[in-house]
C-alpha atoms as a PDB file:
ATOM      1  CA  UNK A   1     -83.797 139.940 -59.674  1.00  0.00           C
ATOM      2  CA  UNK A   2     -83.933 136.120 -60.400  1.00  0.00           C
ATOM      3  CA  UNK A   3     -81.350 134.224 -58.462  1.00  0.00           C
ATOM      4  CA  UNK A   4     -78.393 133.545 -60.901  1.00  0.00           C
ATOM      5  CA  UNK A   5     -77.722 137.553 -60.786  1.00  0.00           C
ATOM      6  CA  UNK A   6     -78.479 137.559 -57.139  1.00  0.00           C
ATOM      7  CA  UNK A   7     -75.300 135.153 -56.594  1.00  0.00           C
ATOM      8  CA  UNK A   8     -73.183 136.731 -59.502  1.00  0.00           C
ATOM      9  CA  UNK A   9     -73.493 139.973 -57.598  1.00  0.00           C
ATOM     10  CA  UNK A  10     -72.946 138.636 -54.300  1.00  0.00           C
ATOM     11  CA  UNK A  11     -69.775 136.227 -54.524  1.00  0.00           C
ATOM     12  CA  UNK A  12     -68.171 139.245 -56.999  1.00  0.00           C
ATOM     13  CA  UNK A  13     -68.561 141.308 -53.831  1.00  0.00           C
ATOM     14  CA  UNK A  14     -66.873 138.840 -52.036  1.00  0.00           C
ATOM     15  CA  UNK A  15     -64.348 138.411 -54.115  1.00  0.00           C
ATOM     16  CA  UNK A  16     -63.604 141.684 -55.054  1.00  0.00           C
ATOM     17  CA  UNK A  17     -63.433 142.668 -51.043  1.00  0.00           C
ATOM     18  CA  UNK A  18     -60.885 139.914 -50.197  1.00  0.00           C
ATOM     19  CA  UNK A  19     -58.645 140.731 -53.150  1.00  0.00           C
ATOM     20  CA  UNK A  20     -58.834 144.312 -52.444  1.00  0.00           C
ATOM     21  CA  UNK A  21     -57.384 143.376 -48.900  1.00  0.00           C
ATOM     22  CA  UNK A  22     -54.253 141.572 -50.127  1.00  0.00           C
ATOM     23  CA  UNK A  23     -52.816 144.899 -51.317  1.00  0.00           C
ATOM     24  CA  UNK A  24     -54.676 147.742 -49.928  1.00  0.00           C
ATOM     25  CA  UNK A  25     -52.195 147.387 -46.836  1.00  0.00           C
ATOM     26  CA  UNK A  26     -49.135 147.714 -49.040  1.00  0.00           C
ATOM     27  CA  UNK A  27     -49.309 151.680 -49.615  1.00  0.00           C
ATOM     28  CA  UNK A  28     -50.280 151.911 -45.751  1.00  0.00           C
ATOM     29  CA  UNK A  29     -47.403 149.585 -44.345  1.00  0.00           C
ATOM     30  CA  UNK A  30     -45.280 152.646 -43.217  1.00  0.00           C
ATOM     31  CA  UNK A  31     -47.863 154.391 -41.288  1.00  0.00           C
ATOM     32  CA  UNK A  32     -49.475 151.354 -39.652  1.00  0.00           C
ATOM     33  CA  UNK A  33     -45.560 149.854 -38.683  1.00  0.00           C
ATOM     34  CA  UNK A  34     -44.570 153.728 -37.747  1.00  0.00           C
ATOM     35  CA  UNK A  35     -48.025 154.413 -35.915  1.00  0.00           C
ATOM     36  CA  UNK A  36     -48.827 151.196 -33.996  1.00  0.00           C
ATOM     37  CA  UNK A  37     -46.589 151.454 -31.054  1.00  0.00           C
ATOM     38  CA  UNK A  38     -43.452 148.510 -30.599  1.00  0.00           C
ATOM     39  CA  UNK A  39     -44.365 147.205 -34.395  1.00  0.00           C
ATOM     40  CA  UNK A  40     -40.869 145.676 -35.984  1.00  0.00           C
ATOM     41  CA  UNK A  41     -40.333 145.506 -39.995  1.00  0.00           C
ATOM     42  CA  UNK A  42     -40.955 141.202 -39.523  1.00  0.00           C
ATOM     43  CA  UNK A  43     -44.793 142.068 -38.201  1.00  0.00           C
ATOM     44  CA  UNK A  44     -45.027 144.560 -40.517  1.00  0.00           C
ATOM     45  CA  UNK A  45     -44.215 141.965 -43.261  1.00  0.00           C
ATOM     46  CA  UNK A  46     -46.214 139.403 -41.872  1.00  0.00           C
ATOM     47  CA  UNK A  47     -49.431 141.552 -41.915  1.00  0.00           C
ATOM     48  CA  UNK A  48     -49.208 141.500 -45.797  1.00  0.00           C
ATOM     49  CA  UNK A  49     -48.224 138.048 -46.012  1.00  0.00           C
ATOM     50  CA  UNK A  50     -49.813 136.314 -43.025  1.00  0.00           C
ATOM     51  CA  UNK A  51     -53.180 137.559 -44.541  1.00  0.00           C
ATOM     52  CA  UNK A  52     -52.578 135.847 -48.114  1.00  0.00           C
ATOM     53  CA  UNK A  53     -50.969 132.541 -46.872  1.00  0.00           C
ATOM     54  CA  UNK A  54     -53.516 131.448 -44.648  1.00  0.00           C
ATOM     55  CA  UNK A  55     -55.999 131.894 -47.559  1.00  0.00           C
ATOM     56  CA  UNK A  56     -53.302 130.130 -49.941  1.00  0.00           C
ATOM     57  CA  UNK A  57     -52.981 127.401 -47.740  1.00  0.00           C
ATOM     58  CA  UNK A  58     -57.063 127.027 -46.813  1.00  0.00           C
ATOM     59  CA  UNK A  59     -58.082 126.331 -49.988  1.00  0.00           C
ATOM     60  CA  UNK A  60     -57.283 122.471 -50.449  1.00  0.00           C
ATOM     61  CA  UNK A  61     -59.520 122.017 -46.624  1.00  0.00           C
ATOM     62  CA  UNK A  62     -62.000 124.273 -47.786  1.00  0.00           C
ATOM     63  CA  UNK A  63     -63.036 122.650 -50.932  1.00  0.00           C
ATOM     64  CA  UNK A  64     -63.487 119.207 -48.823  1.00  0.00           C
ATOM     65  CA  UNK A  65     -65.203 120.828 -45.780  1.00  0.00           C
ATOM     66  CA  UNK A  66     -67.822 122.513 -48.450  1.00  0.00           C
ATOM     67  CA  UNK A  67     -68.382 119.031 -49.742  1.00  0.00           C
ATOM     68  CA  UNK A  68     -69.058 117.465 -46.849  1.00  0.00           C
ATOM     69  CA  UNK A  69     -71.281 120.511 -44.868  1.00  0.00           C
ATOM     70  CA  UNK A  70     -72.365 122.952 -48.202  1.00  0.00           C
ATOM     71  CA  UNK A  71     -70.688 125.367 -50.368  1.00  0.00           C
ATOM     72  CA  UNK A  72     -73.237 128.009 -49.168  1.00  0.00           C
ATOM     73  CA  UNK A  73     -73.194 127.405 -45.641  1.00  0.00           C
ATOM     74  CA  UNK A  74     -69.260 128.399 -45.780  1.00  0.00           C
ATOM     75  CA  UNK A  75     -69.552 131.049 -48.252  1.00  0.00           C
ATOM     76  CA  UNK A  76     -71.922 133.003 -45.853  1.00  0.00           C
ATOM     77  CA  UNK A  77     -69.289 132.024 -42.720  1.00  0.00           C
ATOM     78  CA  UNK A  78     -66.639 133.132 -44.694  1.00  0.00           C
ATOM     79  CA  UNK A  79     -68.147 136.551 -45.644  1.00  0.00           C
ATOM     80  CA  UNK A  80     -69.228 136.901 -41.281  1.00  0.00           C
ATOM     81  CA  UNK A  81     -65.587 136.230 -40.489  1.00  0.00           C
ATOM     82  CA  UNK A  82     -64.078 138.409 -43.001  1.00  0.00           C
ATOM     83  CA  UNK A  83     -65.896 141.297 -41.822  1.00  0.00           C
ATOM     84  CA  UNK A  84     -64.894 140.861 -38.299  1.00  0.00           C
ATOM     85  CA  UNK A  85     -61.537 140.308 -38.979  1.00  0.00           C
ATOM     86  CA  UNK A  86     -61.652 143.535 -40.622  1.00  0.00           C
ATOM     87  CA  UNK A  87     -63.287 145.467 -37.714  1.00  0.00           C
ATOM     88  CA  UNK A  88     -60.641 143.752 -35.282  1.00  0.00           C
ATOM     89  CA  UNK A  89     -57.630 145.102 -37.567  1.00  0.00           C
ATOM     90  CA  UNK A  90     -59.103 148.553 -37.169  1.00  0.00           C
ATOM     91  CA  UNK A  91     -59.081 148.230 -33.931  1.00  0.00           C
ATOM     92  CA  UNK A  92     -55.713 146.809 -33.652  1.00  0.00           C
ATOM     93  CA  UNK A  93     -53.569 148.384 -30.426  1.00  0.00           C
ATOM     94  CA  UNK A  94     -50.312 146.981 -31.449  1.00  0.00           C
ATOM     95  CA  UNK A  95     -48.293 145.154 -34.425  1.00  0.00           C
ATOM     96  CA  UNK A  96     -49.025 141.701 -33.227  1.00  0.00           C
ATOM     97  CA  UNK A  97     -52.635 141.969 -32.465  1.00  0.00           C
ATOM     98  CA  UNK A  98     -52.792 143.184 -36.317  1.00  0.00           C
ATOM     99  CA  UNK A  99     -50.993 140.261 -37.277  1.00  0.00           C
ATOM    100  CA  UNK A 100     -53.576 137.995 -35.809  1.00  0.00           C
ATOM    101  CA  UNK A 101     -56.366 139.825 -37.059  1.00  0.00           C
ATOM    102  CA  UNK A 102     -55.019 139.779 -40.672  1.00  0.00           C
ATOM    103  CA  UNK A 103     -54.910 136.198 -40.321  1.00  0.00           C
ATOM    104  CA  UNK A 104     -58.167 136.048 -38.915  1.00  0.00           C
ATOM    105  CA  UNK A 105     -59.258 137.817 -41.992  1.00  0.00           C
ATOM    106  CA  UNK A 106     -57.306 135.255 -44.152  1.00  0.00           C
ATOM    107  CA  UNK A 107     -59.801 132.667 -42.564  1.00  0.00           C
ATOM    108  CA  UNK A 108     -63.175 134.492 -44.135  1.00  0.00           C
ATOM    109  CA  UNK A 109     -60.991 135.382 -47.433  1.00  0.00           C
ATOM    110  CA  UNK A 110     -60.107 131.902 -47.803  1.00  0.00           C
ATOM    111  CA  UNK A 111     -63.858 130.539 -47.777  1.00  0.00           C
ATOM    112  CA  UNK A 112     -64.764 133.175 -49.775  1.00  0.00           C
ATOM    113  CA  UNK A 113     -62.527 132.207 -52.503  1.00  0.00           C
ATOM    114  CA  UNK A 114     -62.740 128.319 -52.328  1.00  0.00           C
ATOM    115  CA  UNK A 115     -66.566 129.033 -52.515  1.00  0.00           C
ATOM    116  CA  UNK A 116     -67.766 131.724 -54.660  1.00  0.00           C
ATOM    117  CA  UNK A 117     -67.083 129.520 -58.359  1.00  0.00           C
ATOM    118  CA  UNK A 118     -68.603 126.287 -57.084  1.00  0.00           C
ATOM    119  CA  UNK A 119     -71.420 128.684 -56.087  1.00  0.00           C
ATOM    120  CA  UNK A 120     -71.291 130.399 -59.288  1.00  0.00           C
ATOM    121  CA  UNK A 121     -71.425 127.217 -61.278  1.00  0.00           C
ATOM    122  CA  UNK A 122     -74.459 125.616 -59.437  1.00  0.00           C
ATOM    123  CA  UNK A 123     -76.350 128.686 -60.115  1.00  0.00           C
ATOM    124  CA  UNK A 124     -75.884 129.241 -63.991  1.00  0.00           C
ATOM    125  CA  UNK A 125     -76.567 126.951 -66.861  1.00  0.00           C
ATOM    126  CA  UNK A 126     -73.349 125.587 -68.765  1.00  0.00           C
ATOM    127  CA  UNK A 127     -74.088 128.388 -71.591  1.00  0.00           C
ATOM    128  CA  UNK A 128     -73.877 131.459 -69.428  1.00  0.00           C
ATOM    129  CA  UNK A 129     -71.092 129.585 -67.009  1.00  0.00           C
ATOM    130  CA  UNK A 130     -67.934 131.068 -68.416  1.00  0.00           C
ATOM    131  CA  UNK A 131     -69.229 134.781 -68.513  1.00  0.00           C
ATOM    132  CA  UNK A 132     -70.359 134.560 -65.090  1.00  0.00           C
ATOM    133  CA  UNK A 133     -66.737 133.268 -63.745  1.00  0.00           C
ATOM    134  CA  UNK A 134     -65.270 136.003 -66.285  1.00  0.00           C
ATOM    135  CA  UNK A 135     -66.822 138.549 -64.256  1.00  0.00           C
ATOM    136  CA  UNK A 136     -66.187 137.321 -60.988  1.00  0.00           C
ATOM    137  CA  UNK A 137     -62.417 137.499 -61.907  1.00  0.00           C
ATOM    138  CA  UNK A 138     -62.686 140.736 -63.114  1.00  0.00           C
ATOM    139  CA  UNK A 139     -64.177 141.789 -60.433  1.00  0.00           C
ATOM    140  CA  UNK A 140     -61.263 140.190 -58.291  1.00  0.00           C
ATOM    141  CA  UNK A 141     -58.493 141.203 -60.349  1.00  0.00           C
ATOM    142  CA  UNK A 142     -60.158 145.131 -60.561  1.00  0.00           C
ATOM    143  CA  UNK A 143     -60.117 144.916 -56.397  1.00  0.00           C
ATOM    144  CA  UNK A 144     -56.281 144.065 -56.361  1.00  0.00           C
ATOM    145  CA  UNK A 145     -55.805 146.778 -58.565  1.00  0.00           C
ATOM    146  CA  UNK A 146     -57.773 149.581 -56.637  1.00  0.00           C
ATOM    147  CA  UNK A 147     -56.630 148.243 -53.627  1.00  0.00           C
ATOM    148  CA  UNK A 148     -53.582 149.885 -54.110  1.00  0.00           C
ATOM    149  CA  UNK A 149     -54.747 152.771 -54.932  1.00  0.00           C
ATOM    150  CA  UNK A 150     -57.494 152.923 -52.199  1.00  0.00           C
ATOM    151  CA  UNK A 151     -54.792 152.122 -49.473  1.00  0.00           C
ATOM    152  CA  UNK A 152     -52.682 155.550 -50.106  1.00  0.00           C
ATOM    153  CA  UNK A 153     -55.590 157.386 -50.476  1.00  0.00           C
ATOM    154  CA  UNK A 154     -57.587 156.514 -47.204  1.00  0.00           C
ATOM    155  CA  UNK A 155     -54.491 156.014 -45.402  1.00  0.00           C
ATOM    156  CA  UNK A 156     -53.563 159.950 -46.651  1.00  0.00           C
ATOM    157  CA  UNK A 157     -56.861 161.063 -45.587  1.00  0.00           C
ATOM    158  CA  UNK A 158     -58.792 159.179 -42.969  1.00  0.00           C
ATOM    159  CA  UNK A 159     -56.345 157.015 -41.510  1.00  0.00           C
ATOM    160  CA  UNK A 160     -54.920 153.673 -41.773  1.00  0.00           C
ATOM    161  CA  UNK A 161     -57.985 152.360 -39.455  1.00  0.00           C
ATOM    162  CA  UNK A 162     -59.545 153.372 -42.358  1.00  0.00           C
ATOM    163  CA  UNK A 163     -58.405 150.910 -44.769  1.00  0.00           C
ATOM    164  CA  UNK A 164     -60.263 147.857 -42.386  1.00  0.00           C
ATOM    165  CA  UNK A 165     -63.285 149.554 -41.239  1.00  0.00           C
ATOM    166  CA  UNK A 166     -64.329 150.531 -44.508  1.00  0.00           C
ATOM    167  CA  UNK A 167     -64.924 146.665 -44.965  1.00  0.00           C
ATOM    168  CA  UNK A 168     -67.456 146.634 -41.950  1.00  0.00           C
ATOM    169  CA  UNK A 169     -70.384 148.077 -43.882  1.00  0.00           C
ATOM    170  CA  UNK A 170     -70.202 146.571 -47.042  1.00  0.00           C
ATOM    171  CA  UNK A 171     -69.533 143.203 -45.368  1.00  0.00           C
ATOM    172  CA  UNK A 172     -72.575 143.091 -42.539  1.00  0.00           C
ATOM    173  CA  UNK A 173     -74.718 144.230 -45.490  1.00  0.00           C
ATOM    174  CA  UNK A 174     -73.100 141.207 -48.212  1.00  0.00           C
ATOM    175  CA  UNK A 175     -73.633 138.659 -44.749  1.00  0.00           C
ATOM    176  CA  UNK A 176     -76.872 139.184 -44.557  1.00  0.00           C
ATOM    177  CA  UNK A 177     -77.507 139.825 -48.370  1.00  0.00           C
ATOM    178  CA  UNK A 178     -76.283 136.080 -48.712  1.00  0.00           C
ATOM    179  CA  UNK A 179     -77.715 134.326 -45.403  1.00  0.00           C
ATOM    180  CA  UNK A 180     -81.181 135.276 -46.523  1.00  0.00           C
ATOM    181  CA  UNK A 181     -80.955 135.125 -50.355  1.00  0.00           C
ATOM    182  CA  UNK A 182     -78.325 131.990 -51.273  1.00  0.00           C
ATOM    183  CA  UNK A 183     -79.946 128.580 -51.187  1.00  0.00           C
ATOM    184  CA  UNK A 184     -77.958 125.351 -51.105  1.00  0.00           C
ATOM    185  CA  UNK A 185     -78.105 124.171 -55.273  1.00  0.00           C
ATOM    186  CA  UNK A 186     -74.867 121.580 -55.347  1.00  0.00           C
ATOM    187  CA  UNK A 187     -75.110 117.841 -53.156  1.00  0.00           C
ATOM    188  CA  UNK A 188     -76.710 117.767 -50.474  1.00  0.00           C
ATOM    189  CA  UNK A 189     -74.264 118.335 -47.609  1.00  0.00           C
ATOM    190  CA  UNK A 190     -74.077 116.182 -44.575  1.00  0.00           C
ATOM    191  CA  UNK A 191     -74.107 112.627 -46.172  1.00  0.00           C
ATOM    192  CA  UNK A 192     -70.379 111.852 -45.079  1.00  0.00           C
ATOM    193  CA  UNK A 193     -68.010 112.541 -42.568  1.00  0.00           C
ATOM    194  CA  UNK A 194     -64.932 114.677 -42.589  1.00  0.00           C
ATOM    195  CA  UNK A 195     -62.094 111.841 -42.805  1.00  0.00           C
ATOM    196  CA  UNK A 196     -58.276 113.808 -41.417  1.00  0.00           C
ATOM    197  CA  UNK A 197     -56.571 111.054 -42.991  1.00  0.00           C
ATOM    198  CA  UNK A 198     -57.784 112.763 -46.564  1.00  0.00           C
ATOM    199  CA  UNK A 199     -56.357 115.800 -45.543  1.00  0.00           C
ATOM    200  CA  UNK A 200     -53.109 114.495 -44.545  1.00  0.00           C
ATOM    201  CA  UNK A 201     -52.537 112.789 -47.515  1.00  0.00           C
ATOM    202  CA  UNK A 202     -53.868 114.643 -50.091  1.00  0.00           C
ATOM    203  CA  UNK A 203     -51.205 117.835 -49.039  1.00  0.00           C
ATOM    204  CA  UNK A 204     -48.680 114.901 -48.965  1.00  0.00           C
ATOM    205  CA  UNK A 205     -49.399 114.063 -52.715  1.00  0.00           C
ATOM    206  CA  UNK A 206     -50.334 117.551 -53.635  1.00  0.00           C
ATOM    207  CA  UNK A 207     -48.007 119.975 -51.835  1.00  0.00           C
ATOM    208  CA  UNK A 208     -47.505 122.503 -54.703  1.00  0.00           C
ATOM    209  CA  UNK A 209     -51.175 122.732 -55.466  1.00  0.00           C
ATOM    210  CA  UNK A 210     -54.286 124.394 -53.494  1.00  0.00           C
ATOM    211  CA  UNK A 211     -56.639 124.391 -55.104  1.00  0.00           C
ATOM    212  CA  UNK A 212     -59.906 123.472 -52.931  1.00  0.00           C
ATOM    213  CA  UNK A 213     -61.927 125.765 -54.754  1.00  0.00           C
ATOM    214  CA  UNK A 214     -62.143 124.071 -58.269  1.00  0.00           C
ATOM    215  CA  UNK A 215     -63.036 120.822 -56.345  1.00  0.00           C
ATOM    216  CA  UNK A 216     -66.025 122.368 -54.851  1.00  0.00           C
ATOM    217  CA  UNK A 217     -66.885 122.650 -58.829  1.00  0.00           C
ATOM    218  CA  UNK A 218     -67.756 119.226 -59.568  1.00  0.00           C
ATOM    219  CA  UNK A 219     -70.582 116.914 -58.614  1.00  0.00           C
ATOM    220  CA  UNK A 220     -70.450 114.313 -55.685  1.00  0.00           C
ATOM    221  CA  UNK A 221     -67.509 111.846 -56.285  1.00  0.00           C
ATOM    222  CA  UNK A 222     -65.310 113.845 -58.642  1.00  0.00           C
ATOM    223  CA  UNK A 223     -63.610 115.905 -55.635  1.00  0.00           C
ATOM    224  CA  UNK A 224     -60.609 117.317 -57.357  1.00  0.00           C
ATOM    225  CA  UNK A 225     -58.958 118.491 -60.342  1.00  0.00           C
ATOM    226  CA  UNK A 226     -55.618 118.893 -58.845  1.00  0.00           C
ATOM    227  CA  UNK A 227     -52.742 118.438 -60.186  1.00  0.00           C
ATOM    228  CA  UNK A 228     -52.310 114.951 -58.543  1.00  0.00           C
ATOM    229  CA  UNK A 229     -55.234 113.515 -59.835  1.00  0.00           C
ATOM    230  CA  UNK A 230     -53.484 113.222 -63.179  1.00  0.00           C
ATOM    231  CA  UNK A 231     -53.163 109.405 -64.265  1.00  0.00           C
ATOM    232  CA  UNK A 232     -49.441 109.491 -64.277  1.00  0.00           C
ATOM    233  CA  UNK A 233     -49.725 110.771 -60.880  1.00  0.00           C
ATOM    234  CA  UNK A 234     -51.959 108.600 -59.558  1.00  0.00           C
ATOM    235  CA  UNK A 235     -49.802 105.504 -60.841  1.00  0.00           C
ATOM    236  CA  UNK A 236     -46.747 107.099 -58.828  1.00  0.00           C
ATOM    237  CA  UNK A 237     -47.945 108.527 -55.540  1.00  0.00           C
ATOM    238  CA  UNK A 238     -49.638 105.558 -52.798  1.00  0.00           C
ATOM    239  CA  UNK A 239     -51.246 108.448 -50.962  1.00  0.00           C
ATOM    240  CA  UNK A 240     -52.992 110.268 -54.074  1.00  0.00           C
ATOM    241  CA  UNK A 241     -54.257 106.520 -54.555  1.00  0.00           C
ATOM    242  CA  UNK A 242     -56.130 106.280 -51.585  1.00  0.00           C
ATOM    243  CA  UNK A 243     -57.260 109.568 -50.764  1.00  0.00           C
ATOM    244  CA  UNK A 244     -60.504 110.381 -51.221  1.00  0.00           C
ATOM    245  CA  UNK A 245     -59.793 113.836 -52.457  1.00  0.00           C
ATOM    246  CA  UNK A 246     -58.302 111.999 -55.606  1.00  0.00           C
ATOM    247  CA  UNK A 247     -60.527 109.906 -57.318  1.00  0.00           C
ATOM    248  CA  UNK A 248     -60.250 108.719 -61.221  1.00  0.00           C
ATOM    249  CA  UNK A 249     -62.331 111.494 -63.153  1.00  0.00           C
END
């Protein structure tokens, strides 16, 4: 299989898995909050959201960190933790400790994400580009979708355990898939240092926008394409100025 498909494959399996988790808990939510023992509504709520705001709010840190260190190296973290996160919720003993597993499993979703189109992008040719982040999407959006589905069904059948542990084979066997197959095609990683002042500011100057995962798309020097790096943004906000996150494209 020559490389390009290698990734495709790969990175739609990891996005398909970490979109399928954001709502295959929302059909099992009664079960889990009426089977775990002491679980409240609140944890029960913040097991479906905890899990998709830590990913939301990754994204911006990601996208630098992969910069700095390589998009692969995090992809292949991301897809370790995700898959331990999910065999910790399975073997959740109580609301809380389900809580932090789901955000635990946030963590891997959120590298994941910001990394599987900058990935995508280094390994195709600007011609077959669009198709290949087409089906990535697709991929991600079909996940969401059966998600639901899956959830009630497992749940109804094998338990809501079921719904995390499912994720253990599929994920050891993507982790390894992509530690021994990916290679490291963007900048070369490890020629600066993380700065936390950048990180600081930027979410100062950007806070309606993550989105680390496009900047991870573009060549050394051309970090972002967030909202604040517009001109007429850049003229009005001191701290979009001098981050590095925002340079003029």
């Amino acid at each position: 299989m020559q490389y390009k498909y290698v990734v495709l494959t790969n990175t739609t399996i990891g996005t398909f898995m970490a979109l399928l988790d954001s709502n295959i808990v929302l059909i099992s939510l009664p079960t889990i909050i009426r089977d775990l023992p002491g679980t409240t509504t609140i944890e029960g709520i913040w097991i479906i959201l905890g899990y998709v705001l830590v990913t939301a709010s990754l994204l911006l840190t990601i996208g630098r960190l992969a910069d700095l260190y390589g998009r692969v190296r995090l992809y292949n973290l991301g897809f370790a933790v995700f898959t331990i996160g999910s065999g910790l919720c399975s073997l959740s003993p109580n609301g809380q400790s389900l809580v932090l597993f789901r955000l635990v499993q946030g963590i891997g979703a959120g590298l994941l994400f910001a990394n599987s189109a900058a990935i995508l992008t280094d390994a195709f040719p600007v011609a077959e580009r669009g198709r290949a982040l087409g089906l990535n999407q697709v991929a991600g959006t079909g996940g969401a979708l059966i998600g639901l589905v899956a959830g009630g069904v497992l749940t109804a059948y094998l338990g809501w355990q079921s719904i995390f542990w499912i994720n253990v084979p599929v994920g050891v066997f993507a982790t390894v898939w992509a530690y021994t197959r990916l290679k490291e095609l963007g900048p070369h990683p490890g020629r600066e240092k993380l700065d936390p002042a950048e990180i600081f500011s930027s979410r100062a100057a950007c806070p309606s926008r993550s989105s680390g995962s496009r900047s991870a798309r573009f060549p050394a020097g051309r970090r972002s394409t967030s909202s604040c790096c517009s001109p007429a943004s850049r003229a009005s906000s001191p701290s979009c100025r001098l981050s590095g996150w925002c340079r003029p494209r």
